[in-house]
PDB file of N, CA and C in Angstrom:
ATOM      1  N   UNK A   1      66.042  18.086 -15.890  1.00  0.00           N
ATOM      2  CA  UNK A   1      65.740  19.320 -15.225  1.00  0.00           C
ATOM      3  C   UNK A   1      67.036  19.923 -14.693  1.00  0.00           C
ATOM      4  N   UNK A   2      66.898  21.120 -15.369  1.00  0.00           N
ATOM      5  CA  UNK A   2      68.605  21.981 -14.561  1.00  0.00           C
ATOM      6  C   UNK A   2      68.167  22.776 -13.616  1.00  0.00           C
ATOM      7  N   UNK A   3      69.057  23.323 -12.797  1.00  0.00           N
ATOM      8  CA  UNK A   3      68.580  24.219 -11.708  1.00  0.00           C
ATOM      9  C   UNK A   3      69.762  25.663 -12.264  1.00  0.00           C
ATOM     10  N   UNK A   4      69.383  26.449 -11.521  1.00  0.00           N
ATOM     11  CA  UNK A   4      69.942  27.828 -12.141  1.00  0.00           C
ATOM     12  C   UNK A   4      70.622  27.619 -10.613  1.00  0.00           C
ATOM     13  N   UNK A   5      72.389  27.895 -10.548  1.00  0.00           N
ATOM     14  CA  UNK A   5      73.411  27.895  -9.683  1.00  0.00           C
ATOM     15  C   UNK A   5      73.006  29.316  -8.662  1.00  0.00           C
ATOM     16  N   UNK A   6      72.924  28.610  -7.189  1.00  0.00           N
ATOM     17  CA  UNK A   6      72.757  29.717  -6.437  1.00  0.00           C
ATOM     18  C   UNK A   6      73.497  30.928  -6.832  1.00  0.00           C
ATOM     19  N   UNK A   7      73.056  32.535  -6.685  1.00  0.00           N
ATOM     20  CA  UNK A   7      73.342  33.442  -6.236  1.00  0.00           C
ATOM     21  C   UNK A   7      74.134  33.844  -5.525  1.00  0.00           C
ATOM     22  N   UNK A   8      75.490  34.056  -4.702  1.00  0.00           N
ATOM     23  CA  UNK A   8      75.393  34.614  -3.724  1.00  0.00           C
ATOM     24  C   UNK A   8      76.644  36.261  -3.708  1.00  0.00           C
ATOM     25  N   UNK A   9      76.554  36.774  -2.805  1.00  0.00           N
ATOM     26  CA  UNK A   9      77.287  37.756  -3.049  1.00  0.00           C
ATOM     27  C   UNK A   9      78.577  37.707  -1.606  1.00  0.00           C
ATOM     28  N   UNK A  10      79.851  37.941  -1.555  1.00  0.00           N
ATOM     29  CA  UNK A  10      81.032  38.320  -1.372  1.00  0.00           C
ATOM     30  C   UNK A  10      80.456  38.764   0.205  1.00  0.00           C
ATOM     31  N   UNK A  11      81.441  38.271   1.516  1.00  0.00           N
ATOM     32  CA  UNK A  11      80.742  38.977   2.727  1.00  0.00           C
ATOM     33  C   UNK A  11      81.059  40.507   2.489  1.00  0.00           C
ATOM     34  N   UNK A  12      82.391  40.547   2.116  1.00  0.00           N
ATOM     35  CA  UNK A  12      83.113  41.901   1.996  1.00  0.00           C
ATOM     36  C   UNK A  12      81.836  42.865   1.140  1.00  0.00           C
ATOM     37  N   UNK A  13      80.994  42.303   0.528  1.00  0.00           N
ATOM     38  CA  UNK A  13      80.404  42.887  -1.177  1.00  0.00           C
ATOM     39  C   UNK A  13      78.638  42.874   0.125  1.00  0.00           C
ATOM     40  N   UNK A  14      78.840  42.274   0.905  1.00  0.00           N
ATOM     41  CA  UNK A  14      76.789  42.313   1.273  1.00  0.00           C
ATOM     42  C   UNK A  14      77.292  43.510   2.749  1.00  0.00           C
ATOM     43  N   UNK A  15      78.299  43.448   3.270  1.00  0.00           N
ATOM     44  CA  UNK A  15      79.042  44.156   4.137  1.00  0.00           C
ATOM     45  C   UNK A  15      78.531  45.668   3.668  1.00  0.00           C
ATOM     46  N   UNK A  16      79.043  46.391   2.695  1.00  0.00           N
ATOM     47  CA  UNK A  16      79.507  47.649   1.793  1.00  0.00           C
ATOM     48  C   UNK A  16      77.456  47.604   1.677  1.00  0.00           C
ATOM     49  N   UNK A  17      76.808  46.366   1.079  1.00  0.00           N
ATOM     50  CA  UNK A  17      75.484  46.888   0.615  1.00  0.00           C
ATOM     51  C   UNK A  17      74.787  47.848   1.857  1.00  0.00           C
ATOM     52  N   UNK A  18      75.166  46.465   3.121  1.00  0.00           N
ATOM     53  CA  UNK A  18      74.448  47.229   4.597  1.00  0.00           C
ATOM     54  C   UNK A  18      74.748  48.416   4.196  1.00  0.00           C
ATOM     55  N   UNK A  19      75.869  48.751   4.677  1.00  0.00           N
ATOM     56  CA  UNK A  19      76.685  50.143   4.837  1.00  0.00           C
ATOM     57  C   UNK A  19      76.020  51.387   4.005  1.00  0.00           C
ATOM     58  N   UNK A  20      75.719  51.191   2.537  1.00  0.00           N
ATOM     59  CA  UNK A  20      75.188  51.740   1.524  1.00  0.00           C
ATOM     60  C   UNK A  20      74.277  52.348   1.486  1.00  0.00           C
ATOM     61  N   UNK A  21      72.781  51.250   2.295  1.00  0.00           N
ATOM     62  CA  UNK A  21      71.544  51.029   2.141  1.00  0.00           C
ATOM     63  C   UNK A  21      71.355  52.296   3.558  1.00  0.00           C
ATOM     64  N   UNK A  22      72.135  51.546   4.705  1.00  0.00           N
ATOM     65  CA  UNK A  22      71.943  52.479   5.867  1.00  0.00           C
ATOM     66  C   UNK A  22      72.437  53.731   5.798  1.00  0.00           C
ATOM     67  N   UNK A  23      73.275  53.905   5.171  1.00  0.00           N
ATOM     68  CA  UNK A  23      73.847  56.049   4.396  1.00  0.00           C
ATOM     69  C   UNK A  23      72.178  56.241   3.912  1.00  0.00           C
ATOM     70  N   UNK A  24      71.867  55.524   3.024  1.00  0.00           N
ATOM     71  CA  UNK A  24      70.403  56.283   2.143  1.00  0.00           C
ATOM     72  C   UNK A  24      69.042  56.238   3.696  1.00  0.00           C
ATOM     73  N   UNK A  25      69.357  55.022   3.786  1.00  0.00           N
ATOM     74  CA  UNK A  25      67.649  55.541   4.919  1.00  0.00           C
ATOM     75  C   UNK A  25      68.601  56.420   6.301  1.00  0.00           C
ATOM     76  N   UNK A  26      69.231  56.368   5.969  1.00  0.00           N
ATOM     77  CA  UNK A  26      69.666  58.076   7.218  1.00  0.00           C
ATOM     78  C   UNK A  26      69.542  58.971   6.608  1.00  0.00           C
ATOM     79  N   UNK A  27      70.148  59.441   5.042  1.00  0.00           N
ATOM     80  CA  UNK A  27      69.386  60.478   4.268  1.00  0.00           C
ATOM     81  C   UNK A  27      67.895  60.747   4.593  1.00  0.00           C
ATOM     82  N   UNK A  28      67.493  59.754   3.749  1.00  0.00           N
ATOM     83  CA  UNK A  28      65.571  60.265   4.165  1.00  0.00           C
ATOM     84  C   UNK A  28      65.510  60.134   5.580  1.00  0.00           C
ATOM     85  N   UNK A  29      65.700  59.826   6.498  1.00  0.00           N
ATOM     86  CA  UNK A  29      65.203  59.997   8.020  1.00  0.00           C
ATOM     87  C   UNK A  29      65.658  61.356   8.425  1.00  0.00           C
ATOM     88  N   UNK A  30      66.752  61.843   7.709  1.00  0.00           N
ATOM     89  CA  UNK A  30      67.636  63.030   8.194  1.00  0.00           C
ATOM     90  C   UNK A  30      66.265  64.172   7.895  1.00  0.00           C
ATOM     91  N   UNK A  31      65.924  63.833   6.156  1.00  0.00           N
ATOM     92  CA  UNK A  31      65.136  64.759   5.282  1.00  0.00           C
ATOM     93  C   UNK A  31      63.454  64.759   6.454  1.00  0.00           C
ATOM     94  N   UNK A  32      63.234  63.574   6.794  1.00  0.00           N
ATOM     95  CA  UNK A  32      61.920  63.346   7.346  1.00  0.00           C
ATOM     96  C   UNK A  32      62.486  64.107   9.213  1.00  0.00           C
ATOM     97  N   UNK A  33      63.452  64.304   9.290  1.00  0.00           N
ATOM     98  CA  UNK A  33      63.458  65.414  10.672  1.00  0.00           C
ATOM     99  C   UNK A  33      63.410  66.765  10.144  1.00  0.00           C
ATOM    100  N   UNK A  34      64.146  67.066   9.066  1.00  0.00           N
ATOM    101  CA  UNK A  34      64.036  68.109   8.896  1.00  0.00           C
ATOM    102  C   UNK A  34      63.109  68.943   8.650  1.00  0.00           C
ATOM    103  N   UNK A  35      61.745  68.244   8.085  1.00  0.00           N
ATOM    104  CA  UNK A  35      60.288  68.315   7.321  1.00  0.00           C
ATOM    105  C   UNK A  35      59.872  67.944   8.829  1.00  0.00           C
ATOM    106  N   UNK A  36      60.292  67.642   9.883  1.00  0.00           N
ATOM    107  CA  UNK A  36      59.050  68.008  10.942  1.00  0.00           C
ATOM    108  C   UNK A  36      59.381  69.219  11.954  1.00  0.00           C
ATOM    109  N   UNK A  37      60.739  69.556  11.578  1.00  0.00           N
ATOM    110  CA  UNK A  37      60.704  70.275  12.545  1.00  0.00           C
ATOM    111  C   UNK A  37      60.710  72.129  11.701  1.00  0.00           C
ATOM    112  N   UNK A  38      60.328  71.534  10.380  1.00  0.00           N
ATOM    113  CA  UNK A  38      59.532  72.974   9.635  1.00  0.00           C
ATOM    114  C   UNK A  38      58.556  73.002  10.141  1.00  0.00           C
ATOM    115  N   UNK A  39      57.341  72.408  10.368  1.00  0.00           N
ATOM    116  CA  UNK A  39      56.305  72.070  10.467  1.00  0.00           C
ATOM    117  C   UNK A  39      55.963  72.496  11.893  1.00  0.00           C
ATOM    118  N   UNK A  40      57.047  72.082  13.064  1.00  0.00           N
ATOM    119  CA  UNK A  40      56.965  73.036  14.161  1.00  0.00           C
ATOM    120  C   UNK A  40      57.269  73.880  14.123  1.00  0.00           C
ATOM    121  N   UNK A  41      57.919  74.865  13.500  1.00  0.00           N
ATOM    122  CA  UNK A  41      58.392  76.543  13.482  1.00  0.00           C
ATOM    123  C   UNK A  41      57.348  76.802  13.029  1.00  0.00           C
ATOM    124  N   UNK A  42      56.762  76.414  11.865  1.00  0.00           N
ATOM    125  CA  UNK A  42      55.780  77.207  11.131  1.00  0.00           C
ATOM    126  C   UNK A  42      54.661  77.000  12.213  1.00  0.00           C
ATOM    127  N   UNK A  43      53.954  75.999  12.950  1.00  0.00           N
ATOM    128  CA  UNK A  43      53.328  75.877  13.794  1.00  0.00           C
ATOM    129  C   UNK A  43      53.296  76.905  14.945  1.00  0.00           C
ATOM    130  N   UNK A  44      54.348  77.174  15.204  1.00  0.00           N
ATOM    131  CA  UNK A  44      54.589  77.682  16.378  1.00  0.00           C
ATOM    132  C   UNK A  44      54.872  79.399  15.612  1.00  0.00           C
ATOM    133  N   UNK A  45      54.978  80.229  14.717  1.00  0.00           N
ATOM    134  CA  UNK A  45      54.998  81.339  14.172  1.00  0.00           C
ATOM    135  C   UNK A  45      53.476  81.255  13.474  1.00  0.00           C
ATOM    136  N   UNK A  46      52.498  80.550  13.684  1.00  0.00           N
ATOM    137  CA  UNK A  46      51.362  81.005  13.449  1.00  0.00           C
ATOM    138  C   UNK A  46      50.269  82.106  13.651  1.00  0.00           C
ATOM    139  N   UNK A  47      49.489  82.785  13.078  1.00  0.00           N
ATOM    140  CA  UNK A  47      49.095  83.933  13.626  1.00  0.00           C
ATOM    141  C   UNK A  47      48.100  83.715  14.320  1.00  0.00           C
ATOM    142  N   UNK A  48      47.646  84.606  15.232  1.00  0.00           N
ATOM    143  CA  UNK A  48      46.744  84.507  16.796  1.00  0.00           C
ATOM    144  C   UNK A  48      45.380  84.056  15.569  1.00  0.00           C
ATOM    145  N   UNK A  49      44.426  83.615  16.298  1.00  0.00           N
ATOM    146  CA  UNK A  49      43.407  83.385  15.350  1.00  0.00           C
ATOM    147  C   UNK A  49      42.515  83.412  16.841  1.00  0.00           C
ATOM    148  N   UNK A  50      41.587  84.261  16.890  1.00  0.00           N
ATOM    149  CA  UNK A  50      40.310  84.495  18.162  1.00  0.00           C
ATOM    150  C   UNK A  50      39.328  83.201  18.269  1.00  0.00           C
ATOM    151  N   UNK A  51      38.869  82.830  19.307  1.00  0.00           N
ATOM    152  CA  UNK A  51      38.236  81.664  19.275  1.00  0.00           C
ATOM    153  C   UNK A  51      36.616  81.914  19.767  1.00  0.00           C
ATOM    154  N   UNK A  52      35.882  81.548  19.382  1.00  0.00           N
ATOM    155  CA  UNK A  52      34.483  81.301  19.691  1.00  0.00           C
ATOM    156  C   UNK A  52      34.127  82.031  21.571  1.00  0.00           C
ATOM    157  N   UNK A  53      34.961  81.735  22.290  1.00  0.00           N
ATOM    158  CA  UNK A  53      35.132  82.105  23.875  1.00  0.00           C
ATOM    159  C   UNK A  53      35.280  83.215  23.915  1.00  0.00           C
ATOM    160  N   UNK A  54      36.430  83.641  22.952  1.00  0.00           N
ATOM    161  CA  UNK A  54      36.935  85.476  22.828  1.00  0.00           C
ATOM    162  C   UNK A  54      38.563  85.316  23.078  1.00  0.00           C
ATOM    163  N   UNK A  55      38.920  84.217  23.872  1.00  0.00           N
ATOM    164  CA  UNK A  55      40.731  83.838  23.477  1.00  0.00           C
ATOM    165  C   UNK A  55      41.326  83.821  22.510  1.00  0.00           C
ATOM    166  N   UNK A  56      42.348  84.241  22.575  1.00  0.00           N
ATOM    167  CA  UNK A  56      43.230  83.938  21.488  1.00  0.00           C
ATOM    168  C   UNK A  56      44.204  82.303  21.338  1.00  0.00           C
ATOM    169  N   UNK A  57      44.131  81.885  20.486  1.00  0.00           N
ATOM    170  CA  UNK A  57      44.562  80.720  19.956  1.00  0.00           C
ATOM    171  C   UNK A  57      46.101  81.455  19.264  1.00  0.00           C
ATOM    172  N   UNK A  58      47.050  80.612  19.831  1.00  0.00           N
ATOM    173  CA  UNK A  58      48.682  80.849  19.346  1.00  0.00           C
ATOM    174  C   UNK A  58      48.806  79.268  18.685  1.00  0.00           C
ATOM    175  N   UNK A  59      48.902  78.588  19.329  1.00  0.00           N
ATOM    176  CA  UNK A  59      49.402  77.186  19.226  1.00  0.00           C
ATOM    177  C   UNK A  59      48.746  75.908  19.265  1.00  0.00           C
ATOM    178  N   UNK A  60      48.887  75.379  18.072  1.00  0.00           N
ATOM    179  CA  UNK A  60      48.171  73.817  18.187  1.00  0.00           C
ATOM    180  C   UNK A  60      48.843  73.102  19.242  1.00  0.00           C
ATOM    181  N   UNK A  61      48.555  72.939  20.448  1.00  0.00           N
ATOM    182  CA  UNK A  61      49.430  72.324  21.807  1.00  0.00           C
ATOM    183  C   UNK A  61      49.296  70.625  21.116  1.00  0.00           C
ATOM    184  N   UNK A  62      47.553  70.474  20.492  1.00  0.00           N
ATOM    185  CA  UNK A  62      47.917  68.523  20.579  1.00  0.00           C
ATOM    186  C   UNK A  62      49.180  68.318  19.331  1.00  0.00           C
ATOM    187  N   UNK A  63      48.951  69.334  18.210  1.00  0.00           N
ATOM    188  CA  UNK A  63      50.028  69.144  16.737  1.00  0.00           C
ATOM    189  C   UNK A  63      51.313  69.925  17.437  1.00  0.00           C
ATOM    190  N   UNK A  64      51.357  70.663  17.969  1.00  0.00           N
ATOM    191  CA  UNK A  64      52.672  70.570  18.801  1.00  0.00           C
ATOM    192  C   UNK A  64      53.473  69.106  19.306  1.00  0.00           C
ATOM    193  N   UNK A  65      52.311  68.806  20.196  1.00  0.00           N
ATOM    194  CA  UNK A  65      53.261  67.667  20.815  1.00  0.00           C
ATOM    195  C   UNK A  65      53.531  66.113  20.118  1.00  0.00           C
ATOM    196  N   UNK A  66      52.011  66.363  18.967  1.00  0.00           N
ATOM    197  CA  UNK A  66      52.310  64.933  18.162  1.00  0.00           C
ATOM    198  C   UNK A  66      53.557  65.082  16.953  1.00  0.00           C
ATOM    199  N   UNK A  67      54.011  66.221  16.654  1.00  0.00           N
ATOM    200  CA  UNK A  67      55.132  66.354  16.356  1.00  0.00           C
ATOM    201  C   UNK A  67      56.320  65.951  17.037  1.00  0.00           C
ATOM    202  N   UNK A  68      56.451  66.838  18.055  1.00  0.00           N
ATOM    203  CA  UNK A  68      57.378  66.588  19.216  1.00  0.00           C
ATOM    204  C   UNK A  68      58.077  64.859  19.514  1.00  0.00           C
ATOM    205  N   UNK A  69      56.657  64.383  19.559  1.00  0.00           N
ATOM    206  CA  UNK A  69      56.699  62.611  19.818  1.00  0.00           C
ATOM    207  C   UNK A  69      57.147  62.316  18.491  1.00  0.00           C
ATOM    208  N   UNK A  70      56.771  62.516  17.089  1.00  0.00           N
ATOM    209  CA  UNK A  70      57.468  61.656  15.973  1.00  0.00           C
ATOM    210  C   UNK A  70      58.584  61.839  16.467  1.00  0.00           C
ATOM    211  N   UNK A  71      59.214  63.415  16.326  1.00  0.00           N
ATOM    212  CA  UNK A  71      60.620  63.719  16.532  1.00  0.00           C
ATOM    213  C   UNK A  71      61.734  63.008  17.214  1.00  0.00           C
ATOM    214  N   UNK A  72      60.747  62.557  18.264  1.00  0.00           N
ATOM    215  CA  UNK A  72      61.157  61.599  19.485  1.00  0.00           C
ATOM    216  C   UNK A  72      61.711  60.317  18.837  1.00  0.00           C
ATOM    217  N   UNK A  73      60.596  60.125  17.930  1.00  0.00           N
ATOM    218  CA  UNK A  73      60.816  58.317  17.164  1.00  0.00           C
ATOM    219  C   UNK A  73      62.414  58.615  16.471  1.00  0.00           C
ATOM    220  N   UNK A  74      62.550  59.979  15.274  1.00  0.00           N
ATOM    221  CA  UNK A  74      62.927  60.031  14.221  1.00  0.00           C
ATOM    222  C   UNK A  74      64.468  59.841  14.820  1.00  0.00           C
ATOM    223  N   UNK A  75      64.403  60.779  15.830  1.00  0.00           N
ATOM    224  CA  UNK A  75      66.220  61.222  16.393  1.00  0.00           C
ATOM    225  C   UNK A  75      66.743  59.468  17.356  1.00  0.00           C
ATOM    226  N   UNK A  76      65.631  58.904  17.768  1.00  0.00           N
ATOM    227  CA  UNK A  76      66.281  57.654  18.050  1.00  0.00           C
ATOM    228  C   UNK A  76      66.275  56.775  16.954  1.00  0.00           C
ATOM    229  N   UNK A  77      65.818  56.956  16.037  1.00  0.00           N
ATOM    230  CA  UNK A  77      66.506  55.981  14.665  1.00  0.00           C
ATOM    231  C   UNK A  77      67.882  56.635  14.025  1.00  0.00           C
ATOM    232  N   UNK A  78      67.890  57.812  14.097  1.00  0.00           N
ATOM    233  CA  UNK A  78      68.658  58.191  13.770  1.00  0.00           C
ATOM    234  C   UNK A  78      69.771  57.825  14.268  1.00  0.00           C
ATOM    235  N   UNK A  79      70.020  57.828  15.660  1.00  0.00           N
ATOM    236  CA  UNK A  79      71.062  57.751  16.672  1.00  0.00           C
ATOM    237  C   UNK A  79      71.692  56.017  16.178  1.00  0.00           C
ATOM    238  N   UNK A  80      70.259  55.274  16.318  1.00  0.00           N
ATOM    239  CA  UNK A  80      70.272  53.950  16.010  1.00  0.00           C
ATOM    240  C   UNK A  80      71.473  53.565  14.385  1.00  0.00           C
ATOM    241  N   UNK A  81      70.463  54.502  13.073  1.00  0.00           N
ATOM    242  CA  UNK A  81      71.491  54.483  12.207  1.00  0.00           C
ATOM    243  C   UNK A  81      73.041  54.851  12.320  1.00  0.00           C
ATOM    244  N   UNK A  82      73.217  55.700  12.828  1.00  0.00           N
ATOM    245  CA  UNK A  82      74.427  56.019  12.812  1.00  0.00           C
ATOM    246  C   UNK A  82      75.303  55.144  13.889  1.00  0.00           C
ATOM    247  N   UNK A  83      74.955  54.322  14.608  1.00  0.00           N
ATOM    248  CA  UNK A  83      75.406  52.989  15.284  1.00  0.00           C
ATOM    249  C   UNK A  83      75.955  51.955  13.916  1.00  0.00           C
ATOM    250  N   UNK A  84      74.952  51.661  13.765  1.00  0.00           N
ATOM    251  CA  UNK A  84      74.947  50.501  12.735  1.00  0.00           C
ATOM    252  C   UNK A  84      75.645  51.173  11.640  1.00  0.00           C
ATOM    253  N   UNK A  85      75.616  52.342  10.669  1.00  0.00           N
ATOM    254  CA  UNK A  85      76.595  52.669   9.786  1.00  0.00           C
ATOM    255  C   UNK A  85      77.803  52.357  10.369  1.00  0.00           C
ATOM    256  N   UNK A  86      78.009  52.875  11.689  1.00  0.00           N
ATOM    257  CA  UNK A  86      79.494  52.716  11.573  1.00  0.00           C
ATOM    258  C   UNK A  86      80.298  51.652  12.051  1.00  0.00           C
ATOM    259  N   UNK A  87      79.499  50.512  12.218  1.00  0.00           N
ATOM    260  CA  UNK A  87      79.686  49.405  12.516  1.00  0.00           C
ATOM    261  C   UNK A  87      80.232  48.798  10.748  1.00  0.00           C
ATOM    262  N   UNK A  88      79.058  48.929  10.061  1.00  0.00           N
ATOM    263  CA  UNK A  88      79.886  48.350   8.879  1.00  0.00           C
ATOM    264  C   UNK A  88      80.493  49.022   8.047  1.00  0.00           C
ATOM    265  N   UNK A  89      80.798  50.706   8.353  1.00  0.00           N
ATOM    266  CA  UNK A  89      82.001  51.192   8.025  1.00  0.00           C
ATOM    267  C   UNK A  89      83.745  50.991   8.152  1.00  0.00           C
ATOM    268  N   UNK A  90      83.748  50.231   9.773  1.00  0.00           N
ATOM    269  CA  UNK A  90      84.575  49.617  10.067  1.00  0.00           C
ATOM    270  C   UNK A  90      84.836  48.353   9.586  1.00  0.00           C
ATOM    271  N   UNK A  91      83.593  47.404   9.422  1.00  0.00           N
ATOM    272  CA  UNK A  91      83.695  45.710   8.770  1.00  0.00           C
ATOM    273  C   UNK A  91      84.179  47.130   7.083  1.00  0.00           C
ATOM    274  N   UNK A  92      84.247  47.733   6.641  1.00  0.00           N
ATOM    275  CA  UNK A  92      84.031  47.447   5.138  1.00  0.00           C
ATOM    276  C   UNK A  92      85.328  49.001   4.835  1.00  0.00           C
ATOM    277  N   UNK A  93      85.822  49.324   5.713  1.00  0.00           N
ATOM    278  CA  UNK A  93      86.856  50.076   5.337  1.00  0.00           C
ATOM    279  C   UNK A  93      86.210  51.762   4.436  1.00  0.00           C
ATOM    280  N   UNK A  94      84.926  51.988   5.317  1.00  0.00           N
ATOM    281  CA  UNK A  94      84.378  52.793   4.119  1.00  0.00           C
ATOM    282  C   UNK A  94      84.448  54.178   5.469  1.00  0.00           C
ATOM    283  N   UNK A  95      84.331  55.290   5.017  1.00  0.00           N
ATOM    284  CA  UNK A  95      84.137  56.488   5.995  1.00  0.00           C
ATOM    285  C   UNK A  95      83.003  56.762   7.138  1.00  0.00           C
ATOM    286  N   UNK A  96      83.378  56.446   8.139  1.00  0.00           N
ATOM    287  CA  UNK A  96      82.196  56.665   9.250  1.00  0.00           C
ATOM    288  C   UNK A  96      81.220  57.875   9.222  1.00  0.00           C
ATOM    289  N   UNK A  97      80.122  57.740   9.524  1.00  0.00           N
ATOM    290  CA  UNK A  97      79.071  59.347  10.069  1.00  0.00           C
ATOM    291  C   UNK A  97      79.475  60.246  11.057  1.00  0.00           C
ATOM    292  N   UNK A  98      79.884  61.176  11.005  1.00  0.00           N
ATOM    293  CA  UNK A  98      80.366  61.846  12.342  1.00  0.00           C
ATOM    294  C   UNK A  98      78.911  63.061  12.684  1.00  0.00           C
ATOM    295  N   UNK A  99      78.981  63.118  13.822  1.00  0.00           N
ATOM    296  CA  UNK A  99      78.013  63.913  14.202  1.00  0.00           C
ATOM    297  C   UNK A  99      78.414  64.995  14.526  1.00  0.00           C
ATOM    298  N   UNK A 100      77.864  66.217  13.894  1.00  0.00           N
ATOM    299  CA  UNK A 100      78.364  67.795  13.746  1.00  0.00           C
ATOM    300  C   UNK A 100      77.201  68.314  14.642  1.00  0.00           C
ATOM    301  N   UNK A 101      77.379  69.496  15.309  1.00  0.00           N
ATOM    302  CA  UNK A 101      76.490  70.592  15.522  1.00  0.00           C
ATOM    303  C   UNK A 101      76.318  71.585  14.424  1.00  0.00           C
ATOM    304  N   UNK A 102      75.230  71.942  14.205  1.00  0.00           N
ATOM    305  CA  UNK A 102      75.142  73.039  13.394  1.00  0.00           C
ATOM    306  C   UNK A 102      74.228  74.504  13.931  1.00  0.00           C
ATOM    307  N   UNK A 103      74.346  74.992  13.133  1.00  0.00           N
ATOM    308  CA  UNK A 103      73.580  76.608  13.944  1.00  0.00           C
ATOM    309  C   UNK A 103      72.646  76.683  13.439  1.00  0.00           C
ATOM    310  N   UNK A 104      71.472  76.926  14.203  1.00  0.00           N
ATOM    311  CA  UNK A 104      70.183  77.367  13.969  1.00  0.00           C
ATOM    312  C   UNK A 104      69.706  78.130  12.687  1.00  0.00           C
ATOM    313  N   UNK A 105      68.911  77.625  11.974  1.00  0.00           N
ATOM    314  CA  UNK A 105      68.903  78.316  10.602  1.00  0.00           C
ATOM    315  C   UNK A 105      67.571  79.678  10.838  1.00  0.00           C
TER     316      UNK A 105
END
């Protein structure tokens, strides 16, 4: 009976994967803020719609705020990723995340 010789990969080489893996799920987390906070503009530019009482309805206040709260989750992972990227940007000699302001689209 033979055995097939462990696997393993280079610290320098699993270093760069972290680094890699955490650039892509900050992409989609970036993409998954950006897709909620369409979702509140458009929410919030909704048209009056009259209600059964005779009020006018502007704003989903509970889909307002259960937005609001993901948002809450998304921007502290975010913050979180960009910790940890640049932790093994430094172990791995690769370009850090810098955090920009940008202007309101």
């Amino acid at each position: 009976m033979r055995i097939a010789p462990k696997m393993t990969t280079p610290p320098d080489q699993d270093i760069y994967y972290q680094y890699s893996d955490g650039r892509d799920l900050l992409s989609a987390t970036l993409i998954e803020r950006r897709e909620l906070l369409e979702e509140l503009e458009k929410l919030a530019e909704a048209p009056q719609e009259p209600r059964t009482d005779g009020s006018l309805t502007r704003f989903d206040i509970t889909r307002g705020q259960t937005i609001l709260y993901e948002l809450s989750f998304v921007t502290e992972r975010i913050d979180s990723l960009i910790v940890l990227i640049n932790g093994y940007a430094e172990k791995c000699g690769q370009p850090s995340v810098e955090i920009r302001e940008t202007e309101a689209i």
